[in-house]
C-alpha atoms as a PDB file:
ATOM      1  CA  UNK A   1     -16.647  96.515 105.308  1.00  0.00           C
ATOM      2  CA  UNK A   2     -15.000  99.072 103.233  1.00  0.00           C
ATOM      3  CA  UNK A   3     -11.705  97.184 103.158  1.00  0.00           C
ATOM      4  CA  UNK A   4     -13.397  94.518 101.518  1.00  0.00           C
ATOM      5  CA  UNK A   5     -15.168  96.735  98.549  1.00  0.00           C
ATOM      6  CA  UNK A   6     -12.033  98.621  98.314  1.00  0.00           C
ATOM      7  CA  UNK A   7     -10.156  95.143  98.029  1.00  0.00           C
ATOM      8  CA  UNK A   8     -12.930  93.845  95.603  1.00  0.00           C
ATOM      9  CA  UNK A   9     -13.197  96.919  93.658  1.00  0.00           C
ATOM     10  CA  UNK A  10      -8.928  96.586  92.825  1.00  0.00           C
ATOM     11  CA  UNK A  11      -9.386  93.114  92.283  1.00  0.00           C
ATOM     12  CA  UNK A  12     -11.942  94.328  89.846  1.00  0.00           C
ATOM     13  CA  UNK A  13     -10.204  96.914  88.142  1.00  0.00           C
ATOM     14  CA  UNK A  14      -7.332  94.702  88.233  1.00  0.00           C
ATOM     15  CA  UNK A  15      -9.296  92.043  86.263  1.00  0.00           C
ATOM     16  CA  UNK A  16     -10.614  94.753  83.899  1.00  0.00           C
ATOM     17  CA  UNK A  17      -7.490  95.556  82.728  1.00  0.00           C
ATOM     18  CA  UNK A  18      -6.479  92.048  82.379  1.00  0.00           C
ATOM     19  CA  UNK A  19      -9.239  91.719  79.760  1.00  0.00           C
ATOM     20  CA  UNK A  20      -8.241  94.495  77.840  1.00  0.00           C
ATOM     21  CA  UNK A  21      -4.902  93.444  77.367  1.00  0.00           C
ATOM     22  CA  UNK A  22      -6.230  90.228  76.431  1.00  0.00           C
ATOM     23  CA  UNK A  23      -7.931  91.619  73.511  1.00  0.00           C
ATOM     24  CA  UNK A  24      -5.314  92.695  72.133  1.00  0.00           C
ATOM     25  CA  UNK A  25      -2.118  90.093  72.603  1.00  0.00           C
ATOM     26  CA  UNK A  26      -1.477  86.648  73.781  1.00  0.00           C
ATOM     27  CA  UNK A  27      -1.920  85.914  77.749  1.00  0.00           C
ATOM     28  CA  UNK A  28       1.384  84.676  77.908  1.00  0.00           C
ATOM     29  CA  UNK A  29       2.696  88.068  76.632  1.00  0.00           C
ATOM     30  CA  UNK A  30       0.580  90.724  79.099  1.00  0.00           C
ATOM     31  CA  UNK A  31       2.827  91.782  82.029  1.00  0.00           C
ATOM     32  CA  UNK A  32       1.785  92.829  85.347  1.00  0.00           C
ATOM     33  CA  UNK A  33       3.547  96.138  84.418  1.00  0.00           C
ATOM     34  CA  UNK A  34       0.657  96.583  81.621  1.00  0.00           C
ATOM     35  CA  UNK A  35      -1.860  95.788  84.038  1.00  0.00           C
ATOM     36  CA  UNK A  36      -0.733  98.194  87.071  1.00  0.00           C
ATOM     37  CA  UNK A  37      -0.460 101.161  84.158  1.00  0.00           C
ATOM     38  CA  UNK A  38      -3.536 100.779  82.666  1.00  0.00           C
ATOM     39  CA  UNK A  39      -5.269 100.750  85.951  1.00  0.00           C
ATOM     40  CA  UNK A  40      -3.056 103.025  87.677  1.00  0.00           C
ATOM     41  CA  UNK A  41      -2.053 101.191  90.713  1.00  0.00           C
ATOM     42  CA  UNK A  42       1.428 100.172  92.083  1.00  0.00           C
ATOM     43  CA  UNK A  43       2.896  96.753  91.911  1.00  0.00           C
ATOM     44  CA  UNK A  44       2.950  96.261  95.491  1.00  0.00           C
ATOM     45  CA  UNK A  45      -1.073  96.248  94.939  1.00  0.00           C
ATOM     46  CA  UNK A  46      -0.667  93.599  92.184  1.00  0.00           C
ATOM     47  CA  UNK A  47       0.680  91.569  94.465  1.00  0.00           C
ATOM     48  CA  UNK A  48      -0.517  92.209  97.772  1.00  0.00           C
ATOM     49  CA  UNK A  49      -4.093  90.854  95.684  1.00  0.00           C
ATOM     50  CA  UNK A  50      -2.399  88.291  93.466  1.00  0.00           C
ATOM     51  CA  UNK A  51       0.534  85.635  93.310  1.00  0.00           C
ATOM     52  CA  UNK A  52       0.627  86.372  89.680  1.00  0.00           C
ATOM     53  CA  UNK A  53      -1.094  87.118  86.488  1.00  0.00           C
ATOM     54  CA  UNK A  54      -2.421  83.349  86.580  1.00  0.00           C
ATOM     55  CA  UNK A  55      -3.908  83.911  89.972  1.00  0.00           C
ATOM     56  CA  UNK A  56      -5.879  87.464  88.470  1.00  0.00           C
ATOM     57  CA  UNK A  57      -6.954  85.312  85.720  1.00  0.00           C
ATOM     58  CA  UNK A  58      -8.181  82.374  87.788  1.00  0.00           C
ATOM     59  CA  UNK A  59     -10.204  85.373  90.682  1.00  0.00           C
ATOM     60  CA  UNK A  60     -11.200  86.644  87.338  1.00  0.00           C
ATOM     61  CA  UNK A  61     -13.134  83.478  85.654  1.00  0.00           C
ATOM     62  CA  UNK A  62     -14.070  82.355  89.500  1.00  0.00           C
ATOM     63  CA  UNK A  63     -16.030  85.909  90.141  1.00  0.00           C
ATOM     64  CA  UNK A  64     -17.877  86.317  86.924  1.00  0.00           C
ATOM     65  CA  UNK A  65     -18.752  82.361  86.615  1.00  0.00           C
ATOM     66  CA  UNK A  66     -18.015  80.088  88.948  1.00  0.00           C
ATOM     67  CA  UNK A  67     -18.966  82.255  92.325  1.00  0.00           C
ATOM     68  CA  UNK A  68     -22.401  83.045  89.902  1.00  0.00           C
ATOM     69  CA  UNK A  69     -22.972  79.053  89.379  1.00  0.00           C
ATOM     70  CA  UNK A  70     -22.289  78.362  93.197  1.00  0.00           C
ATOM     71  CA  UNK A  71     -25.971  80.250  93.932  1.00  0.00           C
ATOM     72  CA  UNK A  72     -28.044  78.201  91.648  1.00  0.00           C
ATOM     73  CA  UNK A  73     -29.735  75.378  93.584  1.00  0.00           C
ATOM     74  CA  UNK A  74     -28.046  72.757  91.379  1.00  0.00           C
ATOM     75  CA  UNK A  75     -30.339  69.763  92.273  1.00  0.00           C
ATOM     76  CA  UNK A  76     -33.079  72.121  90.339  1.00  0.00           C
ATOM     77  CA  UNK A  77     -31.620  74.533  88.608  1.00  0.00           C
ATOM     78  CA  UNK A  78     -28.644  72.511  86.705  1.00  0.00           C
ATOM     79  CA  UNK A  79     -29.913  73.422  83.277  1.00  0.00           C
ATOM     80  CA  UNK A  80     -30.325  76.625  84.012  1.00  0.00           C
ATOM     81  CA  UNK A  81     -26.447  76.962  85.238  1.00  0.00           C
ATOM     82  CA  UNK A  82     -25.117  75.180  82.220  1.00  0.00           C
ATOM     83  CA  UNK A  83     -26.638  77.807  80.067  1.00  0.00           C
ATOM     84  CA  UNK A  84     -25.212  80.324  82.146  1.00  0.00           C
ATOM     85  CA  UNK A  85     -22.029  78.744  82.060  1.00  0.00           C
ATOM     86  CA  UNK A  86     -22.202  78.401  77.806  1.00  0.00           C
ATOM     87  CA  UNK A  87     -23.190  82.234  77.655  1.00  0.00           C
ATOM     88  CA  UNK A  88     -20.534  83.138  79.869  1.00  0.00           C
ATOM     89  CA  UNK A  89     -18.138  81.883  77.336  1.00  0.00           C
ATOM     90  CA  UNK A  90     -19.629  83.140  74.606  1.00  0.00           C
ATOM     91  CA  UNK A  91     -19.679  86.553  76.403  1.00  0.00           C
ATOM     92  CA  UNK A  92     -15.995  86.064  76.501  1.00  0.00           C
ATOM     93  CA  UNK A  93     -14.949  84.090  73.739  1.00  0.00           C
ATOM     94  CA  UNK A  94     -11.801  86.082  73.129  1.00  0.00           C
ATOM     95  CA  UNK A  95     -10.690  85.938  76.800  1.00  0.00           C
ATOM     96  CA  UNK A  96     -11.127  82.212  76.926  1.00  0.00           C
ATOM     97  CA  UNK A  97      -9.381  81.277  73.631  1.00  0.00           C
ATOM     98  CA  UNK A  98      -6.451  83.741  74.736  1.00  0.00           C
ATOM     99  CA  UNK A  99      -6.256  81.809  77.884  1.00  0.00           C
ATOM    100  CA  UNK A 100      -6.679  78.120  76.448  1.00  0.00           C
ATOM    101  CA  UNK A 101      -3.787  79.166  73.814  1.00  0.00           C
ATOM    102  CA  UNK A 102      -1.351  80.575  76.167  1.00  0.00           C
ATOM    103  CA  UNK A 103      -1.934  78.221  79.264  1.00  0.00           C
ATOM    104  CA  UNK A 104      -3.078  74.477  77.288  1.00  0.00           C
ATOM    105  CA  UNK A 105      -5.721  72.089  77.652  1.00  0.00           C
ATOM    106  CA  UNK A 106      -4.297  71.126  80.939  1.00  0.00           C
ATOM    107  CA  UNK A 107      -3.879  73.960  82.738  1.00  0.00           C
ATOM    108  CA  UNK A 108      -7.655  75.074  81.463  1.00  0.00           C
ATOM    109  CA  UNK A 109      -8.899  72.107  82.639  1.00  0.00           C
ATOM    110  CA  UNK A 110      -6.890  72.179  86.313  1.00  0.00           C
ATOM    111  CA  UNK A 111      -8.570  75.853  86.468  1.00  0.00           C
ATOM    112  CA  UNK A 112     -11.812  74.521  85.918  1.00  0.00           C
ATOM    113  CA  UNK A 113     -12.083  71.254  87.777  1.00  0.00           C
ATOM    114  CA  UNK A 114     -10.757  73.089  90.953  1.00  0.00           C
ATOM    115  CA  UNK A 115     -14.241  74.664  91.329  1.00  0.00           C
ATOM    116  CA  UNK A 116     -16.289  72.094  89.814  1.00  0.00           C
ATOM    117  CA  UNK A 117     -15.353  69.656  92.147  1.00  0.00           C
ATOM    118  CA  UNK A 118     -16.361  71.864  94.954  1.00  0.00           C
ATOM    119  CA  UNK A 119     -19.932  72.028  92.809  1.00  0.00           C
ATOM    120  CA  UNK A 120     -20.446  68.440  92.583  1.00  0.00           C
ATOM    121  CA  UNK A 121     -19.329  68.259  95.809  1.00  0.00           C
ATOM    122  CA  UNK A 122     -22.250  70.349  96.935  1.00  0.00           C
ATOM    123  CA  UNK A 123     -24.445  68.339  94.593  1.00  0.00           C
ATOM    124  CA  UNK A 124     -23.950  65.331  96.129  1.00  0.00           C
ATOM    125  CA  UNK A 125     -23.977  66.538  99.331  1.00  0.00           C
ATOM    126  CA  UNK A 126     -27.451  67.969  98.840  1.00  0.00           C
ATOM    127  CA  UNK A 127     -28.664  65.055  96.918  1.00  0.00           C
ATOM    128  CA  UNK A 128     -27.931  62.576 100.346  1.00  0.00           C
ATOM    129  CA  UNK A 129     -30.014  65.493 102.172  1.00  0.00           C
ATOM    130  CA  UNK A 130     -32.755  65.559  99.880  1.00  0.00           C
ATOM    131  CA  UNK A 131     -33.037  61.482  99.881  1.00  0.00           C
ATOM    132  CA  UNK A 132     -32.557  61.344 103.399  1.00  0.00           C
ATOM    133  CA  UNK A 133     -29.236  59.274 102.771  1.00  0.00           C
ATOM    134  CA  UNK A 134     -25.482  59.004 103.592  1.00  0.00           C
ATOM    135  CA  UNK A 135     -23.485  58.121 100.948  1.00  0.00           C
ATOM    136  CA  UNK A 136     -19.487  56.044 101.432  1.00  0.00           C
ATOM    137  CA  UNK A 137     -17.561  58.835 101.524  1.00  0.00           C
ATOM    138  CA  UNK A 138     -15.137  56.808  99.273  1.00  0.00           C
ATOM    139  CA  UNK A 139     -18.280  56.702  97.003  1.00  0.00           C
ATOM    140  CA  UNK A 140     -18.934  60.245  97.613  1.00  0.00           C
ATOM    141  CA  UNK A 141     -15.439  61.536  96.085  1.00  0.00           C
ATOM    142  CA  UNK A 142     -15.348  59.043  93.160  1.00  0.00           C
ATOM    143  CA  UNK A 143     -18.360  60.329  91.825  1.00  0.00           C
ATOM    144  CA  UNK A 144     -17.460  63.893  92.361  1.00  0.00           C
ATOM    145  CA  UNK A 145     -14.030  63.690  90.577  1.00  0.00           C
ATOM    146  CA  UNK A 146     -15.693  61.450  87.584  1.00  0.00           C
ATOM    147  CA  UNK A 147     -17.662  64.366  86.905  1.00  0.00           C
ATOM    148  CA  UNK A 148     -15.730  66.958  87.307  1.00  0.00           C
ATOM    149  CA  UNK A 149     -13.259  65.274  85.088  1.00  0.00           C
ATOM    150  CA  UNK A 150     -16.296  64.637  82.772  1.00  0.00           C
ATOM    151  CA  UNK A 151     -17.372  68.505  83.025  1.00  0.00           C
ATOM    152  CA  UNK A 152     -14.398  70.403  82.498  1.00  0.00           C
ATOM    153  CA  UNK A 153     -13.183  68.126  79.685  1.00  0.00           C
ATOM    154  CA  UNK A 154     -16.500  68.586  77.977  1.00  0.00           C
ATOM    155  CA  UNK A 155     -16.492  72.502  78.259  1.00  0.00           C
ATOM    156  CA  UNK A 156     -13.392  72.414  76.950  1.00  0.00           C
ATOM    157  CA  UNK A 157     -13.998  70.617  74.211  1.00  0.00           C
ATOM    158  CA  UNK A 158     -17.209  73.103  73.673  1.00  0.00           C
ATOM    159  CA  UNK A 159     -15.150  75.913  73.885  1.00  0.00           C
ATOM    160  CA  UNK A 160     -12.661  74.970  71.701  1.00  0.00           C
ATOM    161  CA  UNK A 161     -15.663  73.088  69.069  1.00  0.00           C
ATOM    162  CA  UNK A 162     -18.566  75.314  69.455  1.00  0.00           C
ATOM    163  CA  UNK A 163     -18.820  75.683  65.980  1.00  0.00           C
ATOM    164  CA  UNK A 164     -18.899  71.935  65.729  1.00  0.00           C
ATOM    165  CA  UNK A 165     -21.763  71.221  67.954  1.00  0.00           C
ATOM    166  CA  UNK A 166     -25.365  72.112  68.331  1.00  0.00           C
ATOM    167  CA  UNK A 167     -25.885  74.591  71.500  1.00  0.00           C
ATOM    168  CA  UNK A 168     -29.059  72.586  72.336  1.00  0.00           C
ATOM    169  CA  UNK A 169     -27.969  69.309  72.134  1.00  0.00           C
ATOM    170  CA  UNK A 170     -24.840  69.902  74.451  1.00  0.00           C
ATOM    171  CA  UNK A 171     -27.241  71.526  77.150  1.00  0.00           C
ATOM    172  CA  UNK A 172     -29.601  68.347  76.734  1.00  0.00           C
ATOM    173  CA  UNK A 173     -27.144  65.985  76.675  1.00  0.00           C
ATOM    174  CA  UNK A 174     -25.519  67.079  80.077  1.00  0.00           C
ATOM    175  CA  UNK A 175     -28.398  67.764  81.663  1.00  0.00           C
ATOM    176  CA  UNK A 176     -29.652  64.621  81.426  1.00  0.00           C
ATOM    177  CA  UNK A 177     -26.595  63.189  82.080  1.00  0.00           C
ATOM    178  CA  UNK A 178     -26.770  65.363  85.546  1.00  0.00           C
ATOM    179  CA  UNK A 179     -29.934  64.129  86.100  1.00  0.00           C
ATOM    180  CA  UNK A 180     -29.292  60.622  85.995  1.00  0.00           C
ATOM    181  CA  UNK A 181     -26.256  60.902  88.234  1.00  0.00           C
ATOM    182  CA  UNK A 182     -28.605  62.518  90.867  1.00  0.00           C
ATOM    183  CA  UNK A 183     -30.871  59.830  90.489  1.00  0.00           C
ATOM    184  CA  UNK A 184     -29.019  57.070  90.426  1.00  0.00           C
ATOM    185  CA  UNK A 185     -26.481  57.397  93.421  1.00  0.00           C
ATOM    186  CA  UNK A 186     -29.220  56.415  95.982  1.00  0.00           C
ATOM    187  CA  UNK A 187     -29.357  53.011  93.318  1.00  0.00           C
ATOM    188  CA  UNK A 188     -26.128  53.051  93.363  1.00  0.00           C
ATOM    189  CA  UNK A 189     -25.522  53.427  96.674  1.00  0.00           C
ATOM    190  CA  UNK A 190     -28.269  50.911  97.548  1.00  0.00           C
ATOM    191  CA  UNK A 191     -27.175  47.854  95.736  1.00  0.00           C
ATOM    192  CA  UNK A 192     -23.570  48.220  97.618  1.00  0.00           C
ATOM    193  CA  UNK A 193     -25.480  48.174 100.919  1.00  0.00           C
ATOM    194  CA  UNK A 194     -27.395  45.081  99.596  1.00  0.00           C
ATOM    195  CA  UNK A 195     -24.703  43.154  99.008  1.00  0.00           C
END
């Protein structure tokens, strides 16, 4: 057990530093030699923790929002987790921005639909327990990487358009969107049996 705080509490300090730096320059510019001097540790530790800076900065967005989301009971709670999701970027607006401009669209989306899929996954998965149902599996994973594509594209575009778009209205717009996908897979899934 104390291996593991003492590994999370590096990783941690690790990440810390990684924001700091991103404060002040471009991600593309911050070196792991920055990092390991601002937080006092040796590169070995870098890298006996992380591949790369990339890596840190993925851990990094998975601990503070992804791991958080994971705990909600999405069938119920969705709503609530897309809020937290919105806050957490507006908590960290500058480390997001620094991020999408050093790494692209792309590469912000890859980092995001990595875990989301995992959360639809877990959606759906609880969604065939609640209705009592097995989905195709072929159904199963087309649905899951529609809307994780759907997802990450649209909190992209959020993050890079808040300005543009009514708070409220984005949360009501994918919630019910959500909502209807939970709904409507047992449909769904019953007209394909019916015919």
């Amino acid at each position: 057990m104390k291996h593991t705080v003492t590994t999370y509490n590096t990783k941690r300090m690790l990440a810390d530093s990684l924001k700091k730096a991103m404060k002040e320059k471009s991600f593309s510019k911050i070196t792991v030699s920055e990092i390991i001097h601002d937080c006092g540790v040796n590169r070995k530790t870098f890298y006996y923790h992380f591949e790369d800076i990339y890596a840190l900065l993925k851990w990094m967005f998975d601990e503070e929002a992804i791991e958080v989301v994971r705990h909600f009971d999405l069938l119920v709670d969705y709503e609530e987790a897309i809020r937290f999701i919105m806050n957490y970027v507006d908590d960290n607006e500058y480390i997001i921005s620094c991020a999408y401009n050093s790494i692209g669209r792309e590469e912000m989306k890859r980092f995001f639909c990595a875990d989301f899929l995992g959360i639809i996954t877990s959606v759906i998965d609880s969604n065939e327990i609640r209705n009592g149902k097995r989905f195709d599996p072929d159904f199963k994973e087309y649905v899951a990487k529609f809307y994780t594509e759907a997802l990450a594209g649209m909190l992209i575009d959020w993050i890079q358009q808040k300005d543009k778009h009514d708070r409220e209205k984005v949360i009501g717009y994918l919630t019910t969107i959500i909502a209807t996908a939970i709904d409507s897979m047992s449909l769904v899934e019953n007209q394909k049996n019916n015919h």
